[in-house]
C-alpha atoms as a PDB file:
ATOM      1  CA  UNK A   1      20.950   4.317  68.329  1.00  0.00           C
ATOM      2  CA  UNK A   2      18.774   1.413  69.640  1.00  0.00           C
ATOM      3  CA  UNK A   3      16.765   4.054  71.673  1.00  0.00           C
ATOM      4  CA  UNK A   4      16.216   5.623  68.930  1.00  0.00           C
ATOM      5  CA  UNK A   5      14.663   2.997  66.694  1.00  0.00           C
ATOM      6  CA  UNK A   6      12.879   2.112  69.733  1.00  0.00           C
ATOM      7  CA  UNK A   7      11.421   5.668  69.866  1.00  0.00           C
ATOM      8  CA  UNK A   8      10.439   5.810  66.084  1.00  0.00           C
ATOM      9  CA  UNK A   9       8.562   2.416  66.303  1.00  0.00           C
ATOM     10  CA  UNK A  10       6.816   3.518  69.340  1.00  0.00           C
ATOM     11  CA  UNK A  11       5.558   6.614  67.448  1.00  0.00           C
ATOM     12  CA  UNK A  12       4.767   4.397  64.153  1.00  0.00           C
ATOM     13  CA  UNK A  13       2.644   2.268  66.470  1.00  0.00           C
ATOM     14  CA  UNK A  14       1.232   5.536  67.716  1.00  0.00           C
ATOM     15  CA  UNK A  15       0.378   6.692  64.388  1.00  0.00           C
ATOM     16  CA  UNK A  16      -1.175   3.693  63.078  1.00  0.00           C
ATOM     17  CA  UNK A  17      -3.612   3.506  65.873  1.00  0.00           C
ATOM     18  CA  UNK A  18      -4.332   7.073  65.820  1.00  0.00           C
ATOM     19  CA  UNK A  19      -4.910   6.893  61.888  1.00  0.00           C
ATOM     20  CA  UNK A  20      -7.377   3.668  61.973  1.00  0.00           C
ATOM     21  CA  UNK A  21      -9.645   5.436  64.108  1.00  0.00           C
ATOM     22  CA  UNK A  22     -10.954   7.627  61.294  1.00  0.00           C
ATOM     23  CA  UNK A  23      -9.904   4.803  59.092  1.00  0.00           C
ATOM     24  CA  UNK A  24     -12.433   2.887  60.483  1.00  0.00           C
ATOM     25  CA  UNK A  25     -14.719   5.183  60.888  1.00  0.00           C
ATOM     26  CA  UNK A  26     -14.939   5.625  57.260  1.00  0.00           C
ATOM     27  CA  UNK A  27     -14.766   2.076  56.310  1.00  0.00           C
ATOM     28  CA  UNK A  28     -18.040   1.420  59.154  1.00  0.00           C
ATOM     29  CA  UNK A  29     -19.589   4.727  56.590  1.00  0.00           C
ATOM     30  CA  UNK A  30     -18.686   3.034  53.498  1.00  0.00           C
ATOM     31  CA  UNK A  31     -20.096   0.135  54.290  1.00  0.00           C
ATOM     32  CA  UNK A  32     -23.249   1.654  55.861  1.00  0.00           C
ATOM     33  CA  UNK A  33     -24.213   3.681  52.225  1.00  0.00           C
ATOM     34  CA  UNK A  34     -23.332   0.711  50.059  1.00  0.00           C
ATOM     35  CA  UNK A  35     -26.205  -1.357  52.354  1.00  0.00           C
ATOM     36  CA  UNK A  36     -28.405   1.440  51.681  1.00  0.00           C
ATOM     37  CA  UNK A  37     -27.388   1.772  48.311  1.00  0.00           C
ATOM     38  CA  UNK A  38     -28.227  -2.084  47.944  1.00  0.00           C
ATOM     39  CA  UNK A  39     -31.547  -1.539  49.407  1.00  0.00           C
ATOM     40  CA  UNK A  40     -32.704   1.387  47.634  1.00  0.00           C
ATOM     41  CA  UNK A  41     -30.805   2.342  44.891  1.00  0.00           C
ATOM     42  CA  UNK A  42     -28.122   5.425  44.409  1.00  0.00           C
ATOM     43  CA  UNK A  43     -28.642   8.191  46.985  1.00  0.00           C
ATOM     44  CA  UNK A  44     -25.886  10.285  45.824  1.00  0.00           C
ATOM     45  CA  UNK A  45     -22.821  10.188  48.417  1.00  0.00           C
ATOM     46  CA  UNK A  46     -19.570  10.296  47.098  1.00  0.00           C
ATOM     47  CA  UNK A  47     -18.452   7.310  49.099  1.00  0.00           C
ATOM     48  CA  UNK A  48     -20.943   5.370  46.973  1.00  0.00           C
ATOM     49  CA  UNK A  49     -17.371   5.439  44.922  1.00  0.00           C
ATOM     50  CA  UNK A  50     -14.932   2.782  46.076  1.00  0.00           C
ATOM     51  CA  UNK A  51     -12.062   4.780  44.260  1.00  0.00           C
ATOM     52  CA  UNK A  52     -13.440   7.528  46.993  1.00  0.00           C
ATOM     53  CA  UNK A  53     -14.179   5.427  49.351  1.00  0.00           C
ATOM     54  CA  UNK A  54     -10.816   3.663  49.570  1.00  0.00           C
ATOM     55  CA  UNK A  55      -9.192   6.749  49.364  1.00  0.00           C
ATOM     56  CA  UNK A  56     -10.689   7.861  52.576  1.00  0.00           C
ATOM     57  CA  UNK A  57     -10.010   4.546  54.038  1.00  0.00           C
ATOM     58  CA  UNK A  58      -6.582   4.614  53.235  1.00  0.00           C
ATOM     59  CA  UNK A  59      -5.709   8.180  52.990  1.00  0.00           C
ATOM     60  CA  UNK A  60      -6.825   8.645  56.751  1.00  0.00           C
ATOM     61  CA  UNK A  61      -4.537   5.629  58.210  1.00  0.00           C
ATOM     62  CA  UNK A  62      -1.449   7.200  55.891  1.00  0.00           C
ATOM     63  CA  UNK A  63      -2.351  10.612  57.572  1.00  0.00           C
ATOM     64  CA  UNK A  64      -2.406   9.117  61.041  1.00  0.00           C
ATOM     65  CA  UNK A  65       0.905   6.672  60.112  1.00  0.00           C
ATOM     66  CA  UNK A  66       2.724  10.110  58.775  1.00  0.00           C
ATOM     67  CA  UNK A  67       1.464  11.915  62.171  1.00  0.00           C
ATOM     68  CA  UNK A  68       3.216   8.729  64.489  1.00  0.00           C
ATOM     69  CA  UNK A  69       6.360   8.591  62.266  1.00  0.00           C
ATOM     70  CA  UNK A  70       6.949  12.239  62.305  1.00  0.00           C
ATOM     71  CA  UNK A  71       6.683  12.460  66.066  1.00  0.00           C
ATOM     72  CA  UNK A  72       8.705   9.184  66.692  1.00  0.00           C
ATOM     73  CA  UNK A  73      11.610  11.001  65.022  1.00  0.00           C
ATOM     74  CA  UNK A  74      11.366  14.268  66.542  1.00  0.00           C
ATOM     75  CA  UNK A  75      11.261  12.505  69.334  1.00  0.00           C
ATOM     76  CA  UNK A  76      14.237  10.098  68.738  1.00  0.00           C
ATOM     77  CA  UNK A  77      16.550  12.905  67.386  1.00  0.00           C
ATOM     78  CA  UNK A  78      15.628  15.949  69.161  1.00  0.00           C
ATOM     79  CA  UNK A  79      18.219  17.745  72.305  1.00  0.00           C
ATOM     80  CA  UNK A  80      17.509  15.395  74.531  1.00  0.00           C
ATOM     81  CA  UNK A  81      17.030  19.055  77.070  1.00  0.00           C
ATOM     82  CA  UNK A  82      13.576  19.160  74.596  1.00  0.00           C
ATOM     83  CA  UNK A  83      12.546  15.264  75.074  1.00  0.00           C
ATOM     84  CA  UNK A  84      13.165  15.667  79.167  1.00  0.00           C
ATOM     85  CA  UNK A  85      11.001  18.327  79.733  1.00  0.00           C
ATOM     86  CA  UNK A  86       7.986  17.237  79.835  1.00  0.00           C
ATOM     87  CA  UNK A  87       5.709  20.664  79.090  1.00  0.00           C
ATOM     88  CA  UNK A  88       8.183  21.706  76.439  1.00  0.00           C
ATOM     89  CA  UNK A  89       8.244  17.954  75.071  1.00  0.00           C
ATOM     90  CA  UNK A  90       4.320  18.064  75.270  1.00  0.00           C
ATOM     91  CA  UNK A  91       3.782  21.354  73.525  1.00  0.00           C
ATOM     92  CA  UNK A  92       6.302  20.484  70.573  1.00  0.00           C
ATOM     93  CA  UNK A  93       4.057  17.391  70.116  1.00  0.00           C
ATOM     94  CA  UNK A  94       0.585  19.348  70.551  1.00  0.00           C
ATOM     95  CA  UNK A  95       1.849  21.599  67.983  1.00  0.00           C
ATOM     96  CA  UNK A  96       3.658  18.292  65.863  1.00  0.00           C
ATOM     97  CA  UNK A  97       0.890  16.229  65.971  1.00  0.00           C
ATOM     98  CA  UNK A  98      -2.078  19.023  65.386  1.00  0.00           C
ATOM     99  CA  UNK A  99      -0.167  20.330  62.674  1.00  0.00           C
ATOM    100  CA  UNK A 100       0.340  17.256  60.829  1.00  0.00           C
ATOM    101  CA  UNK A 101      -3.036  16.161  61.265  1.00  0.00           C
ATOM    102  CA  UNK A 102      -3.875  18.149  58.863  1.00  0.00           C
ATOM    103  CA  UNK A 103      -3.540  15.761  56.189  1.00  0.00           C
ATOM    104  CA  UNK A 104      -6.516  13.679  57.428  1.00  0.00           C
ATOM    105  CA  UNK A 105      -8.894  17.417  56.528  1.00  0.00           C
ATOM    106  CA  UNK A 106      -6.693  17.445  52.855  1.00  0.00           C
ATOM    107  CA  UNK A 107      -7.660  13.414  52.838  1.00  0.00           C
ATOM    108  CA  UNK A 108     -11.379  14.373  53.973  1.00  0.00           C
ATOM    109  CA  UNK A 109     -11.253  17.024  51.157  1.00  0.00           C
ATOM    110  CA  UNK A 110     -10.440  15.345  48.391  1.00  0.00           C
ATOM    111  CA  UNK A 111     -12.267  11.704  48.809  1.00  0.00           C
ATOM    112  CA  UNK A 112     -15.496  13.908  49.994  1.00  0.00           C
ATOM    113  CA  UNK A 113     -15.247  15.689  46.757  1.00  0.00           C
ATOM    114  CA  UNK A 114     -14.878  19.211  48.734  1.00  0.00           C
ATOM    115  CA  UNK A 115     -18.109  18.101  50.960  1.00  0.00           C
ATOM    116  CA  UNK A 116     -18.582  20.126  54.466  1.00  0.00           C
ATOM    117  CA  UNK A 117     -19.272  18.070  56.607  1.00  0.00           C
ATOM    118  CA  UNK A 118     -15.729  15.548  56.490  1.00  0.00           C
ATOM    119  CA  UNK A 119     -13.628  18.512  55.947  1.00  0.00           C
ATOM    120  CA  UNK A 120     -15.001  20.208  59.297  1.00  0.00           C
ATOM    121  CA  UNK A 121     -15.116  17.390  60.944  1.00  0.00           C
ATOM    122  CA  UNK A 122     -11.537  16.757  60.395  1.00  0.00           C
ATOM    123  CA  UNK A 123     -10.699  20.141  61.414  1.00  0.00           C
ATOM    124  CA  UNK A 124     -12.442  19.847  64.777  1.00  0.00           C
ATOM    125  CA  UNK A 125     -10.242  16.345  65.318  1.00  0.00           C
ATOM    126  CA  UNK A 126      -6.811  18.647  64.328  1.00  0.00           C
ATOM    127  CA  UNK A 127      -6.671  19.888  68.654  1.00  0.00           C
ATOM    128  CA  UNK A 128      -7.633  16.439  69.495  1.00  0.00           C
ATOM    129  CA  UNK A 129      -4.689  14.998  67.399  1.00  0.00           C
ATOM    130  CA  UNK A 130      -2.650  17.750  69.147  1.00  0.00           C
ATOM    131  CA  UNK A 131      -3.522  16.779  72.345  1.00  0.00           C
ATOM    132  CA  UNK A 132      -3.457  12.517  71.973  1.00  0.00           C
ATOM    133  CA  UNK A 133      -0.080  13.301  70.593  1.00  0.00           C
ATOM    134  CA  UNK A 134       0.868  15.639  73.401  1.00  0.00           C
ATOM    135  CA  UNK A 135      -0.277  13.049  76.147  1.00  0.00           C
ATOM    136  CA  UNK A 136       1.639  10.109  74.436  1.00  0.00           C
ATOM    137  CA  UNK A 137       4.553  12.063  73.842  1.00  0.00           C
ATOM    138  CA  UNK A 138       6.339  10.467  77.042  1.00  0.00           C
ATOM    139  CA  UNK A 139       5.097   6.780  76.096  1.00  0.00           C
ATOM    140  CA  UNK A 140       6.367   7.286  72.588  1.00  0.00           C
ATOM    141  CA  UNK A 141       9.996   8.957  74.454  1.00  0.00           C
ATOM    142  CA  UNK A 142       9.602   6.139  76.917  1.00  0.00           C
ATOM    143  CA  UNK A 143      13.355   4.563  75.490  1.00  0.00           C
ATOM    144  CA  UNK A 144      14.958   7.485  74.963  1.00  0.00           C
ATOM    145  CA  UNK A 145      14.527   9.061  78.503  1.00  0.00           C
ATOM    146  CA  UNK A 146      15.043   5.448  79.994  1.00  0.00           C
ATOM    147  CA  UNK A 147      18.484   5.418  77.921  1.00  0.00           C
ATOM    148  CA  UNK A 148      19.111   8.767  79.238  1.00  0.00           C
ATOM    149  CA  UNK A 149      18.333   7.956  83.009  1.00  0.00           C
ATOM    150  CA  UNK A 150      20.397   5.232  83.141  1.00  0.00           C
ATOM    151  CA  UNK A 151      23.515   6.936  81.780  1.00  0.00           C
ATOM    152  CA  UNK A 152      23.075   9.089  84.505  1.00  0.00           C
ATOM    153  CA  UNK A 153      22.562   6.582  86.784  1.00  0.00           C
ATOM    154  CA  UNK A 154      26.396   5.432  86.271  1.00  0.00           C
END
């Protein structure tokens, strides 16, 4: 049971980095068209919007918090024949983690007012998601399979 909280708090930690990367991203954006905004008046982005803006700000660390805390408790409740094999324990997280980040494209979608660009950009990021998740999947397991080791150990 302690493993296991381990395990989930490992992938919330997960997910909250991997979500303020576009989180930050967009804030950096924001902040970039207000300046310009400032300096030259309205140019038409939807992110001049802060209701838009903070959506996409927040909306894209939720996406990448939902994408951590999903995989933590796979991860923490799954056979544990699943968590110790490592390709099958990668490609459940690949397919986990690119699934679910497909949030951040509904986020991009919806605070970009249906705009191209965001939404196809987030789409692109969906295999990279996959794959970050994939390649921390044993970090994330790292309590579980110690647990696990150690009972056999005895």
């Amino acid at each position: 049971m302690k493993e296991s909280r381990a395990v989930v708090r490992r992938g919330l930690t997960f997910g909250v980095r991997a979500g303020a990367i576009p989180a930050g991203a967009c804030a950096v954006l924001w902040g970039m068209i207000e300046a310009v905004r400032l300096a030259n008046g309205p140019g038409g982005s939807t992110l001049e919007d802060p209701a838009l803006a903070g959506l996409a700000v927040l909306g894209s660390l939720a996406a990448g918090v939902l994408v951590g805390a999903v995989t933590g408790l796979m991860l923490a409740w799954a056979p544990l024949s699943w968590i110790s094999s490592g390709p099958l324990r990668t490609l459940i997280c690949f397919v986990l983690g690119g699934t679910l980040s497909f949030t951040e494209v509904a986020v991009m979608a919806v605070s970009s007012k249906g705009g191209y660009g965001p939404i196809a950009l987030a789409l692109l990021a969906m295999p990279v998601v996959g794959a970050v998740t994939a390649a921390r999947s044993r970090e994330i397991a790292a309590a579980r399979l110690a647990a696990a080791a150690r009972r056999l150990d005895h």
